[in-house]
Protein backbone atom coordinates (compact mmCIF):
# COMPACT_ATOMS: atom_id res chain seq x y z
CA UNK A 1 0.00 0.00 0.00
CA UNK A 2 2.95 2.12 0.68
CA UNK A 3 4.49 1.92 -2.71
CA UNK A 4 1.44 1.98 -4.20
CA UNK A 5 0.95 5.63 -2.57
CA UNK A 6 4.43 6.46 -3.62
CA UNK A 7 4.30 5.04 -7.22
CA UNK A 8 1.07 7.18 -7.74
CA UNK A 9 2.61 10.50 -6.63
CA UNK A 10 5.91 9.45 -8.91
CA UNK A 11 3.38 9.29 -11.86
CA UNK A 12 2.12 12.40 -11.02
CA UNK A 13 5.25 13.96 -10.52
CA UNK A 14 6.40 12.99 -14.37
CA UNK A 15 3.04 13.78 -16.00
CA UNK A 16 2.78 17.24 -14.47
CA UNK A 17 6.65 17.75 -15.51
CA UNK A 18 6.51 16.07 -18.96
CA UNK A 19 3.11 17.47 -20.14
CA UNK A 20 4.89 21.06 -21.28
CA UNK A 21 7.41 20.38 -24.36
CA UNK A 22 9.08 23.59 -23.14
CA UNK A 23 10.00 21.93 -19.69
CA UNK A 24 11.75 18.99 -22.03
CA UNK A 25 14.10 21.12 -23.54
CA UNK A 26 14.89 23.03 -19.83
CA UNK A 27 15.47 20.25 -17.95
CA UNK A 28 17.58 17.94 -21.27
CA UNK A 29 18.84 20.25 -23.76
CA UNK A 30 19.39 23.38 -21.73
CA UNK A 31 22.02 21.30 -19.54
CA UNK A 32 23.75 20.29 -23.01
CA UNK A 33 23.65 23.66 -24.04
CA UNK A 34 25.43 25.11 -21.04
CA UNK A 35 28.06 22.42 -20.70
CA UNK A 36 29.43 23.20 -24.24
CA UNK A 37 29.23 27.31 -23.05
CA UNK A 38 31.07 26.53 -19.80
CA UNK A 39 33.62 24.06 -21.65
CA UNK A 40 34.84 26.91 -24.19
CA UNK A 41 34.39 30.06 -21.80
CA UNK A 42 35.77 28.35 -18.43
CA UNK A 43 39.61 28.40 -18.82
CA UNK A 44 42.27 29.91 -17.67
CA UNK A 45 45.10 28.96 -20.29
CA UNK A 46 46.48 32.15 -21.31
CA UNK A 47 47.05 32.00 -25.30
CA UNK A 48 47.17 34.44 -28.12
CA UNK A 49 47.98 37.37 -25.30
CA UNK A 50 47.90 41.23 -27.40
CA UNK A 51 51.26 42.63 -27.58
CA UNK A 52 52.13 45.61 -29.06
CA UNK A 53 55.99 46.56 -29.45
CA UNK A 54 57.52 49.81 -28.07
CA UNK A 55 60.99 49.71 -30.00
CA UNK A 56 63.02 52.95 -29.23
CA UNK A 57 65.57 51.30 -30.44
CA UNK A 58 65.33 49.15 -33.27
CA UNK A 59 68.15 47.00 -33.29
CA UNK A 60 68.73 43.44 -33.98
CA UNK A 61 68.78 42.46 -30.18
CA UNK A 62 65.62 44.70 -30.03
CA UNK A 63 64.04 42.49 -32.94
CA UNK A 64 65.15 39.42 -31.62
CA UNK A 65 63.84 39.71 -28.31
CA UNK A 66 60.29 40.26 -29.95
CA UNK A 67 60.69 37.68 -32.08
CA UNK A 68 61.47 35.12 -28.87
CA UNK A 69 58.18 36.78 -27.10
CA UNK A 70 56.28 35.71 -30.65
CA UNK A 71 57.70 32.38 -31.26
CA UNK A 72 56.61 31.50 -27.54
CA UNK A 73 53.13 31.00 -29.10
CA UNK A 74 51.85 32.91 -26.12
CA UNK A 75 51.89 36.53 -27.99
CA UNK A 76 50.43 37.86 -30.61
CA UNK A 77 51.76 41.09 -31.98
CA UNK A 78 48.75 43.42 -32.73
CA UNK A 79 50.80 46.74 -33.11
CA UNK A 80 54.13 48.63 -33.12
CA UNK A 81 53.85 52.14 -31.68
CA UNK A 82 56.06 54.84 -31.69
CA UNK A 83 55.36 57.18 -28.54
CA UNK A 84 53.28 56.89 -25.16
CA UNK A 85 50.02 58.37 -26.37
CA UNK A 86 49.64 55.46 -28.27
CA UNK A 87 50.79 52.96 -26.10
CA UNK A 88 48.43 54.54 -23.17
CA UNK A 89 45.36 54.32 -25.76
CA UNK A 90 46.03 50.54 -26.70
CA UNK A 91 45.97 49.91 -22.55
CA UNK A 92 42.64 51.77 -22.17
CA UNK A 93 40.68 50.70 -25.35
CA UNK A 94 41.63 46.99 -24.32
CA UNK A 95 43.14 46.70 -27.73
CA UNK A 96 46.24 45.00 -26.05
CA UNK A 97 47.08 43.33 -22.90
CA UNK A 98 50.83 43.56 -23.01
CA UNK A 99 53.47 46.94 -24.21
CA UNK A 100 56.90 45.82 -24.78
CA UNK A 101 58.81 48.54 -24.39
CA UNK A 102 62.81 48.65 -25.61
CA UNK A 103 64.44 51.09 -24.57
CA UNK A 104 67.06 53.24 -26.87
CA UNK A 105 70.46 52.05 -26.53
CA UNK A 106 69.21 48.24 -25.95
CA UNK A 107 71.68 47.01 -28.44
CA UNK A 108 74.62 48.99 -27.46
CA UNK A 109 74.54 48.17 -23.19
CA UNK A 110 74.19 44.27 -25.04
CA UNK A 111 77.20 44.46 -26.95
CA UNK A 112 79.20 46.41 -24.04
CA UNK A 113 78.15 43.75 -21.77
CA UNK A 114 76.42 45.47 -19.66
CA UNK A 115 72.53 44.83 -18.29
CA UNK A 116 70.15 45.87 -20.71
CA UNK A 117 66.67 46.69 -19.18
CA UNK A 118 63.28 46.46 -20.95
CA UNK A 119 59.77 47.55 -19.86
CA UNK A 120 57.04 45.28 -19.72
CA UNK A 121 53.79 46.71 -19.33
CA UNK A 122 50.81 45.27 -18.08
CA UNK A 123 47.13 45.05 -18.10
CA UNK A 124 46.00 44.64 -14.69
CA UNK A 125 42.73 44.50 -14.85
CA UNK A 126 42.86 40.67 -14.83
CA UNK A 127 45.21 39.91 -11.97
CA UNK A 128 45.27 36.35 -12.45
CA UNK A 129 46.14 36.51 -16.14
CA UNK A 130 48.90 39.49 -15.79
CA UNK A 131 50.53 37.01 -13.21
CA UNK A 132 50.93 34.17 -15.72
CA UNK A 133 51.56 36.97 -18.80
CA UNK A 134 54.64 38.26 -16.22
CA UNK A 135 55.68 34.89 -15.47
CA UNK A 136 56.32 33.85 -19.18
CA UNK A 137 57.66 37.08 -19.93
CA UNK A 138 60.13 36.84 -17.62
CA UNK A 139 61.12 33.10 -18.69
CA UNK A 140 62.03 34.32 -21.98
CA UNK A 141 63.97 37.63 -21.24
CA UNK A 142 65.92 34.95 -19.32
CA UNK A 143 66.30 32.36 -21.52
CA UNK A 144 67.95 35.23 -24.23
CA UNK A 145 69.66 36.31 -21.57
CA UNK A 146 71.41 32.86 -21.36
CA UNK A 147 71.94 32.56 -24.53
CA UNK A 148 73.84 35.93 -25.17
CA UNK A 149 76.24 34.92 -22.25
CA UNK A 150 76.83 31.87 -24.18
CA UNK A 151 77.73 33.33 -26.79
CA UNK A 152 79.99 35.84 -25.61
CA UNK A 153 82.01 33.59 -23.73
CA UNK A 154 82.81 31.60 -26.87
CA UNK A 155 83.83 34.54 -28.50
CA UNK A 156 85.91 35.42 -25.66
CA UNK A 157 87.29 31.50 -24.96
CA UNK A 158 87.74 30.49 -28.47
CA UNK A 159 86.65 26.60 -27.48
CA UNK A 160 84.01 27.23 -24.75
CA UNK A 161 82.66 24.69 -22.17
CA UNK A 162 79.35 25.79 -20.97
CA UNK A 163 79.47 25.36 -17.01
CA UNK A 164 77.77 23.11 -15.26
CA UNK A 165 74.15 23.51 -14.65
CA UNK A 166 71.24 22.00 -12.65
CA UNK A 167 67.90 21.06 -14.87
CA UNK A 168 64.65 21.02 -13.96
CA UNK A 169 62.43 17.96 -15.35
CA UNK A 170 58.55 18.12 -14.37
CA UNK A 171 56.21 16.00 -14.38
CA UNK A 172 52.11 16.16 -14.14
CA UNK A 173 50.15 13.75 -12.35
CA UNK A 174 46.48 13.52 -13.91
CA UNK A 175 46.62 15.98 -16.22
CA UNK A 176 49.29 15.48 -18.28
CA UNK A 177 48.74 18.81 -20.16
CA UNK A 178 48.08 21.10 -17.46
CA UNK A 179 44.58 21.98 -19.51
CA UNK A 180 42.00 23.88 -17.34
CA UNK A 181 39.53 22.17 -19.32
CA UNK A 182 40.28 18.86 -17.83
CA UNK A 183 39.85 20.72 -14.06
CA UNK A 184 37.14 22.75 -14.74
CA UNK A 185 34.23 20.77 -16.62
CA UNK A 186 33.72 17.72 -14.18
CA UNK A 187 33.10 21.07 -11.74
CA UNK A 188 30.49 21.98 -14.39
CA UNK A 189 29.01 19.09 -14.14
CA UNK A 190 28.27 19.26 -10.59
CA UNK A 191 27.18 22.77 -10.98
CA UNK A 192 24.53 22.09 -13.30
CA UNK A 193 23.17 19.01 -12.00
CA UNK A 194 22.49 21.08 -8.56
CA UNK A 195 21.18 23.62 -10.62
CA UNK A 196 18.54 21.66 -12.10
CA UNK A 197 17.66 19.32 -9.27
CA UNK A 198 17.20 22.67 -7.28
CA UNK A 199 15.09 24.49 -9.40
CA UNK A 200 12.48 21.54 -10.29
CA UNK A 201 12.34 20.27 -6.47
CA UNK A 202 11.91 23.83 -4.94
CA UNK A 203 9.06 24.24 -7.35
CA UNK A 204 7.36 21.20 -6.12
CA UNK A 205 5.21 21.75 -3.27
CA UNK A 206 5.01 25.70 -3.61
CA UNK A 207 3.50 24.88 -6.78
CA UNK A 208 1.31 22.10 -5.03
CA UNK A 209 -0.35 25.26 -2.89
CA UNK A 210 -0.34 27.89 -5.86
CA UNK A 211 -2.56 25.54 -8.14
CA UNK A 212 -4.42 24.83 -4.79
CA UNK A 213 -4.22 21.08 -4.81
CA UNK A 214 -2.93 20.94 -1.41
CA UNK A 215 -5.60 20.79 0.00
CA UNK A 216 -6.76 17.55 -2.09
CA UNK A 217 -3.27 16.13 -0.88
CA UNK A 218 -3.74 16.95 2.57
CA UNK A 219 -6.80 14.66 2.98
CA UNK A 220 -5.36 11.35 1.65
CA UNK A 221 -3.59 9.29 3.45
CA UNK A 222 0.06 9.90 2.12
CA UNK A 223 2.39 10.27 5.05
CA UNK A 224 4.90 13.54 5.06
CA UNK A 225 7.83 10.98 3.83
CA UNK A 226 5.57 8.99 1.54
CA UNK A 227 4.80 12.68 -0.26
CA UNK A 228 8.46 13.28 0.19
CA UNK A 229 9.86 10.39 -1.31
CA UNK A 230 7.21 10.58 -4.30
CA UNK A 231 8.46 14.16 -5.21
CA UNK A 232 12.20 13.61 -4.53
CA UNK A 233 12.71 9.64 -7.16
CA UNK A 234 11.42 11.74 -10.43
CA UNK A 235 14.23 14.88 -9.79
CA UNK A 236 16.62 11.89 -8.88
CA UNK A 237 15.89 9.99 -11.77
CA UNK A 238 15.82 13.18 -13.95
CA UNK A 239 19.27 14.33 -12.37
CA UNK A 240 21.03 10.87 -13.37
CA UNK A 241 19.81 11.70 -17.02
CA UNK A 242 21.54 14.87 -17.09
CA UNK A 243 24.83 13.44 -15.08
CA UNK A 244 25.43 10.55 -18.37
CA UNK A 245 24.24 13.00 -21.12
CA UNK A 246 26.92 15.69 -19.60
CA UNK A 247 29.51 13.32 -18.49
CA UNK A 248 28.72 11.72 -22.62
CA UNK A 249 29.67 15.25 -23.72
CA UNK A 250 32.45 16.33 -21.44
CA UNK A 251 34.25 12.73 -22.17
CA UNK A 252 33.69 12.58 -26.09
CA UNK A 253 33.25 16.12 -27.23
CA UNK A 254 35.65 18.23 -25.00
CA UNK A 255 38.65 14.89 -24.23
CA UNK A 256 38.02 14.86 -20.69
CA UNK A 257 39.43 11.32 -19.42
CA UNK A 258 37.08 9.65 -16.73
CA UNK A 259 39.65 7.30 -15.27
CA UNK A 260 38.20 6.35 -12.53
CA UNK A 261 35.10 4.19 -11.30
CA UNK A 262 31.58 4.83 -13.00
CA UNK A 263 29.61 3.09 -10.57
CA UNK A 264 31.51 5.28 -7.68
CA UNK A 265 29.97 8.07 -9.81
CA UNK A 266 26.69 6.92 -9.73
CA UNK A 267 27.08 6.02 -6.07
CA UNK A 268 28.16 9.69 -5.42
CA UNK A 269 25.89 11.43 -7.53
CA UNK A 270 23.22 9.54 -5.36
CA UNK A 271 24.62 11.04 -2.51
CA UNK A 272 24.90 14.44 -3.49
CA UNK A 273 20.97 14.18 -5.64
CA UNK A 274 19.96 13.27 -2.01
CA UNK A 275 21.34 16.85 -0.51
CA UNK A 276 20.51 19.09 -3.31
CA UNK A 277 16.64 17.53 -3.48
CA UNK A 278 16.39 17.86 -0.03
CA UNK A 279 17.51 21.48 0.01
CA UNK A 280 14.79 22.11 -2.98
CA UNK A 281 12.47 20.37 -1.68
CA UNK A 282 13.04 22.24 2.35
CA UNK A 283 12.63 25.70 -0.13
CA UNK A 284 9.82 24.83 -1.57
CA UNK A 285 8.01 23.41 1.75
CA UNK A 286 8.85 27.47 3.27
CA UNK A 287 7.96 29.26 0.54
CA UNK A 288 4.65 30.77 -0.22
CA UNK A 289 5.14 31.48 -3.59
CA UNK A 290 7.24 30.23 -6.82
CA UNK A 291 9.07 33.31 -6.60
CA UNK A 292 9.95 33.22 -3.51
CA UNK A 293 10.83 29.76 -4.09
CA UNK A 294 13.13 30.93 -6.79
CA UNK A 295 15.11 33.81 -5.24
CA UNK A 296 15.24 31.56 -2.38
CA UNK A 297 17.12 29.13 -4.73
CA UNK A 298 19.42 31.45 -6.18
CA UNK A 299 20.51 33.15 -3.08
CA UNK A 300 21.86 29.69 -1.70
CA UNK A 301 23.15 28.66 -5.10
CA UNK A 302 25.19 30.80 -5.78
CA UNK A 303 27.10 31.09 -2.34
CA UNK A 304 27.89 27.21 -2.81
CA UNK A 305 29.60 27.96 -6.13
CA UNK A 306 32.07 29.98 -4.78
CA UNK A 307 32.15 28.20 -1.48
CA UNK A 308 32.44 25.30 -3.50
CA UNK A 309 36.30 25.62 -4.63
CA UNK A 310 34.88 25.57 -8.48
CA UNK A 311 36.40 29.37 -8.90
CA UNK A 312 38.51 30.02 -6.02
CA UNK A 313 40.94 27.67 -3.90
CA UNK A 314 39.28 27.27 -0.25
CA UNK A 315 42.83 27.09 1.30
CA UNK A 316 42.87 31.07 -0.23
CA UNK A 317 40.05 31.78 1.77
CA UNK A 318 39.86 33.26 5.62
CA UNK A 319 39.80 30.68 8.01
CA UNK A 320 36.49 31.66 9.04
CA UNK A 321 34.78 30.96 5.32
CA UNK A 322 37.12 27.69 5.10
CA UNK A 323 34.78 26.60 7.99
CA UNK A 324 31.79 27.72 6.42
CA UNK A 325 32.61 25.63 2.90
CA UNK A 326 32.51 22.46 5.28
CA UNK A 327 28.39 22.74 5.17
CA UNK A 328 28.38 23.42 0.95
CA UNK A 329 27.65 20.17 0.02
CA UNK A 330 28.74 21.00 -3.62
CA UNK A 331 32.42 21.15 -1.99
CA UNK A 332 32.44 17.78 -1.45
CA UNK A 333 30.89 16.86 -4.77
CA UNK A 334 33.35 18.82 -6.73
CA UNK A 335 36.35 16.75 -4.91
CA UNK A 336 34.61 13.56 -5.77
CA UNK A 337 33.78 14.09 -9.73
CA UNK A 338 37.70 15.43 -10.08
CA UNK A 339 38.57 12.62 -8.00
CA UNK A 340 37.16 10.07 -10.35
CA UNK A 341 37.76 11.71 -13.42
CA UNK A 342 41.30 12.89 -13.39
CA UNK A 343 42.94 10.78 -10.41
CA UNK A 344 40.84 8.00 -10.77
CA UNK A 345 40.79 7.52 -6.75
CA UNK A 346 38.00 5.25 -5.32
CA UNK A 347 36.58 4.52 -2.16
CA UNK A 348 39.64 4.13 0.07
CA UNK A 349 40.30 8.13 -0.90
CA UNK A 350 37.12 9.85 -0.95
CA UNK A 351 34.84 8.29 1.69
CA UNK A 352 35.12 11.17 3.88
CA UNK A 353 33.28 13.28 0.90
CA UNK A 354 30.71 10.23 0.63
CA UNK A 355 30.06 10.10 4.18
CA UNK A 356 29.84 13.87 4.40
CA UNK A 357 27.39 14.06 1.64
CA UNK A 358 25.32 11.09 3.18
CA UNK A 359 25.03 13.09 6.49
CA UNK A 360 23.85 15.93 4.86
CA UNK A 361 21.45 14.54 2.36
CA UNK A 362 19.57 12.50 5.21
CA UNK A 363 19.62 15.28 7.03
CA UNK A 364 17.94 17.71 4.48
CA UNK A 365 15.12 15.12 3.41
CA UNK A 366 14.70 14.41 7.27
CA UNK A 367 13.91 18.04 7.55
CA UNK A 368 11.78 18.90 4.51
CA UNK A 369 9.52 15.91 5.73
CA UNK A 370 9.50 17.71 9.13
CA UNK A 371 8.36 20.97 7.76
CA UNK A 372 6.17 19.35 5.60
CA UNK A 373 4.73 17.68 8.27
CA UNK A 374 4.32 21.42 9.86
CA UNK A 375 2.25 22.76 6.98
CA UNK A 376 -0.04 19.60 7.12
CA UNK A 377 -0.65 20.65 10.55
């Protein structure tokens, strides 16, 4: 009789959510859509960087060291300028993020071996991105560097011996490439499937009172988890539709290796469904309307992105918000899906994320059933 109860209120649940086309295309396609946005948008791989050249002095060491900053295949040269009005107008138009400026003279202090300065100048809008343009900058003023001592010191030895030297090899664990891709889009995934699961479940039983058949609900004899349970298995089911069809397209479309377990994915994406329907369906059980039901959504959405360590590192953050990510349960989601993908860890690793997410997703259906249970009364 239980399941019967149950299974009804599951039919229900699909009918009233399948009926619309338009809901179709939300809940399948508009996932799809975003996933291929995010995958394109979210990196932070600095490439093709705008550099126009400054050259007071227009030597061959002068053209030399532009052509190192070009054949870096980090720069692209948009413009060569010939005073500071110009070079201040590229900077504030955005029409280049980088000013190599050469100084007059450059050539001779080489020659006279002597340190030759140049000017880099930066846009700093981005601070993140002017830290990695500086960085490679100032790998290959010192890599010419090197090689013009070289080469004096063959000129000046006849047969020269380079000295001795110490050489760094590197190596990267799990992504072999260092792509931001590879770190970012098992994040999206997680982002969107919360995003879903907590718009359709905070709709649910606001909706119920708006369209007034609450009431009708109220006298049958469905118990608070019984209703609970029959609005939370058609979200679940719907948010394990959305996890393969993204995972499909982050794995075949955009490269991203999944090297670890796929049932430890399903398994965890169980876990976390459980938290995010139960914070939907806690909304929806508090709100009066849909729209509060939907700002209510967004204003604890977005928090757990960037509580989440999607954007920002947590060990960055104050010690006080480092304490406060430990009750996002998208933090612990987002170590799990790079987990699997990239490390390919299992259980032995991540259980403290599983348990964590178990805890919490009990907790939140345990307490949308309660409140639930209040508005009956």
């Amino acid at each position: 009789m239980i399941l019967e109860r149950v299974k009804r209120m599951v039919v229900k649940e699909f009918i009233h959510i399948f009926r619309d086309p338009k809901m179709k295309r939300v809940i399948f396609l508009a996932p799809m859509i975003q996933v291929l946005v995010f995958g394109y948008a979210v990196t932070t791989d600095v490439r093709h960087v705008a550099l126009a050249v400054h050259d007071l002095d227009n030597s061959v060491a002068s053209r030399e060291l532009t052509a190192r900053f070009v054949r870096s295949g980090v720069f692209d040269v948009v413009a060569c300028v010939d005073d500071d009005r110009q070079v201040r107008k590229l900077i504030d138009r955005g029409k280049a993020g980088a000013i190599l400026r050469v100084n007059k003279g450059f050539d001779a202090q080489v020659r006279a071996g002597r340190t030759a300065t140049v000017q880099l100048i930066l846009d700093g809008t981005d601070s993140n991105t002017a830290g990695i343009v500086l960085d490679y900058s100032a790998r290959i003023v010192e890599e010419m560097a090197g090689a013009i001592f070289l080469a004096r010191e063959a000129v000046r030895q006849g047969v020269f011996r380079p000295p001795g030297g110490v050489e760094l090899q590197t190596r990267a664990w799990f992504n072999e490439n260092l792509e931001s891709r590879n770190f970012y889009i098992p994040g999206v995934i997680a982002m969107l499937v919360m995003l879903v699961t907590l718009l359709l479940t905070s709709m649910a039983v606001v909706r119920e009172k708006e369209i007034g058949t609450m009431e009708q609900i109220m006298v049958t004899p469905i118990t608070p988890a019984e209703f609970i349970l029959g609005k939370t298995l058609p979200f679940a089911a719907i948010g394990f539709v959305d996890v393969i069809a993204i995972t499909l397209v982050g794995v075949f479309w955009f490269g991203v290796p999944i090297r670890g377990s796929v049932p430890l994915l399903f398994l965890s994406t169980a876990l976390f469904l459980m938290t995010t329907l139960g914070i939907g369906l806690l909304i929806s059980t508090v709100s009066q309307t849909q729209q509060q039901a939907l700002m209510s959504t967004f204003f604890f959405y977005f928090p757990a992105i960037l509580l989440s360590g999607f954007m920002f590192p947590i060990a960055n953050m104050p010690e006080a918000v480092q304490w406060l990510t430990l009750l996002d349960p998208l933090r612990y989601f987002m170590v799990i899906v790079r987990g699997i993908f990239l490390k390919g860890v299992g259980v032995d690793v991540l259980w403290p994320q599983l348990l964590a997410l178990a805890v919490m997703g009990v907790a939140m259906l345990r307490a949308a059933s309660w409140r639930f249970h209040k508005t009956l009364s």
